[in-house]
PDB file of N, CA and C in Angstrom:
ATOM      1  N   UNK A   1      10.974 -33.044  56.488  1.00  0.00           N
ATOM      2  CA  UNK A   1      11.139 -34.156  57.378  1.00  0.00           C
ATOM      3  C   UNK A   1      11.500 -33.625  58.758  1.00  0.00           C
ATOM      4  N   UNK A   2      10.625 -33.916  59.876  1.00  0.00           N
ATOM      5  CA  UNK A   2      11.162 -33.735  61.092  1.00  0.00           C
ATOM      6  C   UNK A   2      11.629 -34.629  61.556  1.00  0.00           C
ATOM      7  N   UNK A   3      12.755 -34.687  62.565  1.00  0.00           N
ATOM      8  CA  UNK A   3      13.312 -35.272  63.495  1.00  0.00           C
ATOM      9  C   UNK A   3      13.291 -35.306  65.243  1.00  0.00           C
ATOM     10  N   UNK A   4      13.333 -36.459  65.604  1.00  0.00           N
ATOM     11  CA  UNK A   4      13.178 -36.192  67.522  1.00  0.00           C
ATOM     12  C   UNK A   4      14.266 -35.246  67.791  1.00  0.00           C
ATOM     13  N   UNK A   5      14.230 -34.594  68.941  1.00  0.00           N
ATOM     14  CA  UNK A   5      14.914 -33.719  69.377  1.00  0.00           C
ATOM     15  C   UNK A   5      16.507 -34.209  69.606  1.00  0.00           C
ATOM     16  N   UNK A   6      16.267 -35.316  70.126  1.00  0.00           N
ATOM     17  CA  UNK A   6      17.988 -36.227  70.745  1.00  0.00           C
ATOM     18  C   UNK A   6      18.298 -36.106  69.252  1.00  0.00           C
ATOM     19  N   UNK A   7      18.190 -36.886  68.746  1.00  0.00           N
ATOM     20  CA  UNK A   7      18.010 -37.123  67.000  1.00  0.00           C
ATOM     21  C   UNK A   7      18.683 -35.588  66.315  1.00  0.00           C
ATOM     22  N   UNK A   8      18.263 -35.035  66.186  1.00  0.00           N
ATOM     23  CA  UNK A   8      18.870 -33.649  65.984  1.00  0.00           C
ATOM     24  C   UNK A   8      19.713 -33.059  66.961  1.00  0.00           C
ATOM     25  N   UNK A   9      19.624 -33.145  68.196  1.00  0.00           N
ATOM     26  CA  UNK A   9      20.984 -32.548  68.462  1.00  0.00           C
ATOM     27  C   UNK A   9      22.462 -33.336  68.365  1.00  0.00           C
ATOM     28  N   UNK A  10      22.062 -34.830  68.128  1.00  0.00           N
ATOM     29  CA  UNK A  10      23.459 -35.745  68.100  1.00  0.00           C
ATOM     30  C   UNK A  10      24.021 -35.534  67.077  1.00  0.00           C
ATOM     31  N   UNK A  11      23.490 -34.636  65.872  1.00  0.00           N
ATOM     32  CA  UNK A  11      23.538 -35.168  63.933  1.00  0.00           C
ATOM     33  C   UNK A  11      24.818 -34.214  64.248  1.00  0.00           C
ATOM     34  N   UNK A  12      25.108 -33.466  64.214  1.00  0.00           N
ATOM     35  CA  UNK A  12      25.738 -32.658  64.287  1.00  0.00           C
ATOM     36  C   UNK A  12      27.345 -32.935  64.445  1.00  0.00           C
ATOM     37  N   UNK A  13      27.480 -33.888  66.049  1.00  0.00           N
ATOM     38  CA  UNK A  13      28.539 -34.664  66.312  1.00  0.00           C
ATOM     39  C   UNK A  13      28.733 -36.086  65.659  1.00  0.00           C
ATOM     40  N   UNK A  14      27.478 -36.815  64.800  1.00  0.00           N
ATOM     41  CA  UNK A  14      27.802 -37.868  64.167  1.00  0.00           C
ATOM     42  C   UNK A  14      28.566 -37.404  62.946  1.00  0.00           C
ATOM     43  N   UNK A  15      28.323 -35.827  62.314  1.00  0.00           N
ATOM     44  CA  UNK A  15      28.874 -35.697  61.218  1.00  0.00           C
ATOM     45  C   UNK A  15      30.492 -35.309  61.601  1.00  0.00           C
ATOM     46  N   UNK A  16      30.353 -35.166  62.297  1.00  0.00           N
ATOM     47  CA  UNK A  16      31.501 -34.630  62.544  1.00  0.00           C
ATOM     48  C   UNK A  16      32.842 -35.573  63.161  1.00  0.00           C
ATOM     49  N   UNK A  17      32.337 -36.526  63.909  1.00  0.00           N
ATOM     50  CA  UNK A  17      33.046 -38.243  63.971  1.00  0.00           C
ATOM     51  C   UNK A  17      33.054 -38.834  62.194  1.00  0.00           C
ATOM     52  N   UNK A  18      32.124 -38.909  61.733  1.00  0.00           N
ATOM     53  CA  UNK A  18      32.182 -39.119  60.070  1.00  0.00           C
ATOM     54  C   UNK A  18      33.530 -38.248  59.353  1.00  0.00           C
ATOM     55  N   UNK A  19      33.245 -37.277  59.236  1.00  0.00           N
ATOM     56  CA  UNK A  19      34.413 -36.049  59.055  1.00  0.00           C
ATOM     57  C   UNK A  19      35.632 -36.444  59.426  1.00  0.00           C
ATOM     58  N   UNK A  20      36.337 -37.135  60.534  1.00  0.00           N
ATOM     59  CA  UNK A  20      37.177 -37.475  61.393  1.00  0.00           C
ATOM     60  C   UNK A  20      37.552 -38.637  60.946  1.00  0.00           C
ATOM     61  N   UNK A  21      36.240 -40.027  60.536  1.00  0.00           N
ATOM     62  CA  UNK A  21      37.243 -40.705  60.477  1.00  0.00           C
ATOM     63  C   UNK A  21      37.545 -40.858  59.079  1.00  0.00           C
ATOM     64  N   UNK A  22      36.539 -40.017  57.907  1.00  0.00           N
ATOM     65  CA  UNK A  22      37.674 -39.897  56.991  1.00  0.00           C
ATOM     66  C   UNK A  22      38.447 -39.336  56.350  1.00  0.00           C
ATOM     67  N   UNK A  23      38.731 -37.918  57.349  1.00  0.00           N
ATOM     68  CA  UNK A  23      40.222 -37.815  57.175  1.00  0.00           C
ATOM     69  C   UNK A  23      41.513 -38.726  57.597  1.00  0.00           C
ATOM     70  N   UNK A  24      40.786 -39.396  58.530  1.00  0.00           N
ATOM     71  CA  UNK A  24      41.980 -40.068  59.362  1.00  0.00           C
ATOM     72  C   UNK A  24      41.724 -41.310  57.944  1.00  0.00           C
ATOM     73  N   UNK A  25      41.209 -41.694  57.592  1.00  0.00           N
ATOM     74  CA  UNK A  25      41.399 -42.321  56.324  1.00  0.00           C
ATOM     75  C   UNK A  25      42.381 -41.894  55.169  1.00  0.00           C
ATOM     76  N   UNK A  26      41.950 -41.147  54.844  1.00  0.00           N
ATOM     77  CA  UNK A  26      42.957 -40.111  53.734  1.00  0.00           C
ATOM     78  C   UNK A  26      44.196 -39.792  54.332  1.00  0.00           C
ATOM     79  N   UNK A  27      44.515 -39.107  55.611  1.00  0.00           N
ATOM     80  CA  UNK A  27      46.031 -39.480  56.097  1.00  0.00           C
ATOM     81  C   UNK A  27      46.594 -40.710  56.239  1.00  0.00           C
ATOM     82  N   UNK A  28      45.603 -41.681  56.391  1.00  0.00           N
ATOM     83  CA  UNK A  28      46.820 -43.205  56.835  1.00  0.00           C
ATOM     84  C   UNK A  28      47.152 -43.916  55.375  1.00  0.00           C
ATOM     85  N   UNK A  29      45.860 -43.350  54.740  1.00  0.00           N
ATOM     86  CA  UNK A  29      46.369 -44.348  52.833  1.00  0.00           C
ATOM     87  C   UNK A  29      46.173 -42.842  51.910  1.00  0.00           C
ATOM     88  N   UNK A  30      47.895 -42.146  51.984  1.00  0.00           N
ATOM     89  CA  UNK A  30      47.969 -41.071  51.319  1.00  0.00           C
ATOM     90  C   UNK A  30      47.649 -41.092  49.189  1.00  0.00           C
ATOM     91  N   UNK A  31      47.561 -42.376  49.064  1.00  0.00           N
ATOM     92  CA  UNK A  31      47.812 -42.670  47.771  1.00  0.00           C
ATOM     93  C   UNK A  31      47.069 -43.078  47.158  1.00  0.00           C
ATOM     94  N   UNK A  32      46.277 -42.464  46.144  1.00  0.00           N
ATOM     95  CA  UNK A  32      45.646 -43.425  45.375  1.00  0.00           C
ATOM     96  C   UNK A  32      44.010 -42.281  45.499  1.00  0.00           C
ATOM     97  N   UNK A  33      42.901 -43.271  44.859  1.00  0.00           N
ATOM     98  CA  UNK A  33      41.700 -42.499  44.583  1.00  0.00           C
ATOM     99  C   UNK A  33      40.896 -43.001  45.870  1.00  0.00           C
ATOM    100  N   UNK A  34      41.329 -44.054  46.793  1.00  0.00           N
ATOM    101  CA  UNK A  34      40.473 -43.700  47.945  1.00  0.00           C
ATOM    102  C   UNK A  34      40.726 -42.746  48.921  1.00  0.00           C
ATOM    103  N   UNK A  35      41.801 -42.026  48.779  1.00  0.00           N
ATOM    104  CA  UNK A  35      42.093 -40.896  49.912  1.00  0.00           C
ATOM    105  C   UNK A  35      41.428 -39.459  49.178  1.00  0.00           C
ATOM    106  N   UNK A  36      41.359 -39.458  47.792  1.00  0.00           N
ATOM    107  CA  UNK A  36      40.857 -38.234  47.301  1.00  0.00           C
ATOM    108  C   UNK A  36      39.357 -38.266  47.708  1.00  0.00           C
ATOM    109  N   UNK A  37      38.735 -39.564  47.782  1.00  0.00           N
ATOM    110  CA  UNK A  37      37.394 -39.501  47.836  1.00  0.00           C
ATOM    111  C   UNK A  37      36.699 -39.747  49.718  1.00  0.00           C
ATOM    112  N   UNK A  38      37.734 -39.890  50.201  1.00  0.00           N
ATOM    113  CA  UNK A  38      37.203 -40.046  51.869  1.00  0.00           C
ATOM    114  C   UNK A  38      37.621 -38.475  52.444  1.00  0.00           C
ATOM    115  N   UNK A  39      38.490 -38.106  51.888  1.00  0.00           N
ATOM    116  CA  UNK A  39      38.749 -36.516  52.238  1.00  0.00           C
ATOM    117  C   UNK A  39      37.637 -35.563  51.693  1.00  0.00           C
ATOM    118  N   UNK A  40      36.957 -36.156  50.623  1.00  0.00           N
ATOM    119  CA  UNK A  40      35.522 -34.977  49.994  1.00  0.00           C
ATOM    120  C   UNK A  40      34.600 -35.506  50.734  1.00  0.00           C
ATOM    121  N   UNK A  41      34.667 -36.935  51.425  1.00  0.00           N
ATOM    122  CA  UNK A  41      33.542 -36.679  52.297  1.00  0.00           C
ATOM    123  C   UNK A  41      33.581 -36.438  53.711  1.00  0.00           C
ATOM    124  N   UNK A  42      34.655 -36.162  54.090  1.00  0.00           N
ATOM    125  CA  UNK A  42      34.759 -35.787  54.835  1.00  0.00           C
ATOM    126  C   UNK A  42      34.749 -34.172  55.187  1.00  0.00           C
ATOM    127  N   UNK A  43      34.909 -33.366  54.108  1.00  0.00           N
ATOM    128  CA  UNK A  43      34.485 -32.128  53.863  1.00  0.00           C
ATOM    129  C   UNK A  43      33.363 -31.982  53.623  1.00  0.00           C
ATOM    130  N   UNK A  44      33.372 -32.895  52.869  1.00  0.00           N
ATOM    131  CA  UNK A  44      31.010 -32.508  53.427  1.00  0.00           C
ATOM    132  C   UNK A  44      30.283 -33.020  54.528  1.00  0.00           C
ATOM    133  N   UNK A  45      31.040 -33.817  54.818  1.00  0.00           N
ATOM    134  CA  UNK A  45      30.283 -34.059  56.755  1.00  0.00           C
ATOM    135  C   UNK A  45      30.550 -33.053  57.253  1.00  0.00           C
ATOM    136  N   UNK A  46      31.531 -32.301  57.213  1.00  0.00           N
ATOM    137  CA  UNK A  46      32.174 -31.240  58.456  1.00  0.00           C
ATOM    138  C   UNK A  46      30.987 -29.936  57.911  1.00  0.00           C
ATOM    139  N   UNK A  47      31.080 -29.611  56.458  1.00  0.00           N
ATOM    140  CA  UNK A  47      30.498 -28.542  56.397  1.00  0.00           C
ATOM    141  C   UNK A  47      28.963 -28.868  56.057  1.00  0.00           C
ATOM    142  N   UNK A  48      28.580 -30.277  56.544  1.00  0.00           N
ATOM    143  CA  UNK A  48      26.886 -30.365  57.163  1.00  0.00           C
ATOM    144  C   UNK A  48      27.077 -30.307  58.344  1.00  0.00           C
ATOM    145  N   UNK A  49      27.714 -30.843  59.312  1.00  0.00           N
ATOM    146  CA  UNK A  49      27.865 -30.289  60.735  1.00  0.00           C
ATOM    147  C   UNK A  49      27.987 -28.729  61.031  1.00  0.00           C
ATOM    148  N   UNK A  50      28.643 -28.162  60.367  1.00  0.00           N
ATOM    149  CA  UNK A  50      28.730 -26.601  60.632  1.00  0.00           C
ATOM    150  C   UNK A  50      27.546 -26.226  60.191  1.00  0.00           C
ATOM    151  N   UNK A  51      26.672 -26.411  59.759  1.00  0.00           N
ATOM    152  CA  UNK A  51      25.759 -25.926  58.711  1.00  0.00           C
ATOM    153  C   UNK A  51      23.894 -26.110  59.918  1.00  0.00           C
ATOM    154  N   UNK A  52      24.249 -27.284  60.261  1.00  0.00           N
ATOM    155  CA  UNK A  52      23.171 -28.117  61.041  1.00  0.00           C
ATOM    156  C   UNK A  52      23.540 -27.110  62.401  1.00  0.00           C
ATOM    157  N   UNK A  53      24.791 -26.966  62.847  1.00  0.00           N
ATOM    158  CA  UNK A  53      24.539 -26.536  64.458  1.00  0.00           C
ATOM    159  C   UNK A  53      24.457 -24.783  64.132  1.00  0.00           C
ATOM    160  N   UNK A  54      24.571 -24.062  63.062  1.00  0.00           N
ATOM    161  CA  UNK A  54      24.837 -23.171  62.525  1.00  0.00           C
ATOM    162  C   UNK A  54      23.083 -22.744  62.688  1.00  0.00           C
ATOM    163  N   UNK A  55      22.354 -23.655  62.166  1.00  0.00           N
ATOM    164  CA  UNK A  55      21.731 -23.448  61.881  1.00  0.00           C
ATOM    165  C   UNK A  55      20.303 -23.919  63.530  1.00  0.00           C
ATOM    166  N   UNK A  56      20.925 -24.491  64.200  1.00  0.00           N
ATOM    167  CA  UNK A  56      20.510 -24.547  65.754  1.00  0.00           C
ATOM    168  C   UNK A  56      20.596 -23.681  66.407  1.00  0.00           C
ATOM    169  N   UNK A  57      21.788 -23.174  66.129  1.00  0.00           N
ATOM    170  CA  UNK A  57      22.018 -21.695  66.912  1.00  0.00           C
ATOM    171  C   UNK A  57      21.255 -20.305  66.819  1.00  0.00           C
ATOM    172  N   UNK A  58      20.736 -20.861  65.199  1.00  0.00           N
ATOM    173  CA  UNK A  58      19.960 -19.448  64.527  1.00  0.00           C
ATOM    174  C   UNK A  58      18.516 -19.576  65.142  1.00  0.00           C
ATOM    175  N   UNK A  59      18.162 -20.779  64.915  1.00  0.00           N
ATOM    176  CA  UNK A  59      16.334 -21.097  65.701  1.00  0.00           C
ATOM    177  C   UNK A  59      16.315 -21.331  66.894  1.00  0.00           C
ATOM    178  N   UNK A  60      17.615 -21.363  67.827  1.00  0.00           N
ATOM    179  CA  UNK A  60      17.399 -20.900  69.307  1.00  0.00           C
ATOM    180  C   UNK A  60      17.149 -19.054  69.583  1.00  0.00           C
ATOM    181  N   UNK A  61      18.287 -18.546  68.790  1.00  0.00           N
ATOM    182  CA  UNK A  61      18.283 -17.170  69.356  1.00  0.00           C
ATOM    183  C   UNK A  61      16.958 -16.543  68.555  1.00  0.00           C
ATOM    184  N   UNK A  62      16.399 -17.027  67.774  1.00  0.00           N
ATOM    185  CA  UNK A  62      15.405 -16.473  67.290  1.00  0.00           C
ATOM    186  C   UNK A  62      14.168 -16.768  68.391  1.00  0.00           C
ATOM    187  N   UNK A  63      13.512 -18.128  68.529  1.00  0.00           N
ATOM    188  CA  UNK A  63      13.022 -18.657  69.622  1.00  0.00           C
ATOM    189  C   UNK A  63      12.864 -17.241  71.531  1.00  0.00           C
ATOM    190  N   UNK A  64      14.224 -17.025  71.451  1.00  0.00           N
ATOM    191  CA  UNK A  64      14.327 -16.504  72.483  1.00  0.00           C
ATOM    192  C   UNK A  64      13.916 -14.767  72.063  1.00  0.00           C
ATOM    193  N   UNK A  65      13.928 -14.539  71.165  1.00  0.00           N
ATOM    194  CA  UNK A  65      13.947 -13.375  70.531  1.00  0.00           C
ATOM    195  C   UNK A  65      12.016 -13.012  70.397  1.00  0.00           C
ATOM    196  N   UNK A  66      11.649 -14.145  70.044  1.00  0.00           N
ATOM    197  CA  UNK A  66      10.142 -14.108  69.857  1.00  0.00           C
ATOM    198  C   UNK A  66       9.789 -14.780  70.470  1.00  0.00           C
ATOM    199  N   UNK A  67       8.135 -14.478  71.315  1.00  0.00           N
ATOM    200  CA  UNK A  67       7.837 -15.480  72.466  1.00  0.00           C
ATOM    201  C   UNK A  67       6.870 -15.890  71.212  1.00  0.00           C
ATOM    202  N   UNK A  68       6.591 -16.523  69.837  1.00  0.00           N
ATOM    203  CA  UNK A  68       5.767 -17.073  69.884  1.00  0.00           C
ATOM    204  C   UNK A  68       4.061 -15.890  69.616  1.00  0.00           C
ATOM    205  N   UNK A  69       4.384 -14.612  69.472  1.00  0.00           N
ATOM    206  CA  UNK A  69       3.166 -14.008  69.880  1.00  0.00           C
ATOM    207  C   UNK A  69       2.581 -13.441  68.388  1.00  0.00           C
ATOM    208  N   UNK A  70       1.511 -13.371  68.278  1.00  0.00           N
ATOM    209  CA  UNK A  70       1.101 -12.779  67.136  1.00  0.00           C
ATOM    210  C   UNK A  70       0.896 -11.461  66.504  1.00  0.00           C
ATOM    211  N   UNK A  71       1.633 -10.610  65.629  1.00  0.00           N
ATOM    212  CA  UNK A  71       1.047  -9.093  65.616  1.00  0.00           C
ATOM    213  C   UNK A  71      -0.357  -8.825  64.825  1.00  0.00           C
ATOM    214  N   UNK A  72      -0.907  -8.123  65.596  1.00  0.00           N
ATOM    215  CA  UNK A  72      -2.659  -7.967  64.958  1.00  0.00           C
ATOM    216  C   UNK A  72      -2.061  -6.534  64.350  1.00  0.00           C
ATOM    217  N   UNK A  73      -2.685  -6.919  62.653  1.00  0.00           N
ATOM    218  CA  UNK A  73      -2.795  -5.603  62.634  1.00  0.00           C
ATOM    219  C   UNK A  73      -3.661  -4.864  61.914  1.00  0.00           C
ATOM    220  N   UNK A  74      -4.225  -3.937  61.856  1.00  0.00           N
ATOM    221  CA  UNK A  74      -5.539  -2.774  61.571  1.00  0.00           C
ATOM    222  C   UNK A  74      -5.821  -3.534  60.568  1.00  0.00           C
ATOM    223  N   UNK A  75      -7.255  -3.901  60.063  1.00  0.00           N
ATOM    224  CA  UNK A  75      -7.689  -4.232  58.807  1.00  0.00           C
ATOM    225  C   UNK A  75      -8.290  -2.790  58.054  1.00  0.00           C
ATOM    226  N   UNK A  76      -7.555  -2.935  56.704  1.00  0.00           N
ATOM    227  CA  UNK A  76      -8.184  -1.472  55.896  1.00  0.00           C
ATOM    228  C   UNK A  76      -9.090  -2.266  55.200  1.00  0.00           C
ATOM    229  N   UNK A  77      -9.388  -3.130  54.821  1.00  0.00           N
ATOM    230  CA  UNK A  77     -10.626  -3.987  53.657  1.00  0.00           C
ATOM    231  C   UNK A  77     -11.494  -3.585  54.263  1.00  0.00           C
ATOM    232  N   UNK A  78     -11.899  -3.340  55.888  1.00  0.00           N
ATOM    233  CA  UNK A  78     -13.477  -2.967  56.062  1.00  0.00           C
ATOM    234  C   UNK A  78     -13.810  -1.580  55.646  1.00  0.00           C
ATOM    235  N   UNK A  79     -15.339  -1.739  55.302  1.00  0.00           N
ATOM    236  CA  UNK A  79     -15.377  -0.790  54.710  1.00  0.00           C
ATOM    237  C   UNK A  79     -16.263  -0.033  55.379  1.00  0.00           C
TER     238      UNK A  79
END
């Protein structure tokens, strides 16, 4: 699945407002099984946000690393 560009660079900070507000969930209602379960998702928003810009960072410096060009190389099949 691709995504628009805005679209992908916002995901990153939506997970990460997600992440935020439910920890801030799990700190304000310390008790009970909805704080165990807004704190796990909130650990998996954070570590899809780390993961997503983690992973932006890797296909920029690569990007810059390669223009894009093709290596030709010797064909031995001819005979």
């Amino acid at each position: 699945m691709r995504l628009s560009r805005p679209v992908y660079e916002t995901l990153p900070l939506i997970y990460v407002a997600i992440a935020g507000v439910a920890w801030l969930i799990a700190y304000l209602d310390p008790v009970g099984a909805r704080s165990i379960i807004a704190f796990a998702i909130g650990i998996v928003a954070a570590v899809a946000a780390l993961t997503i810009f983690l992973h932006r960072q890797d296909c920029r410096a690569q990007s810059r690393q390669y223009n894009n060009e093709t290596i030709e190389f010797p064909s031995t099949l001819q005979g």
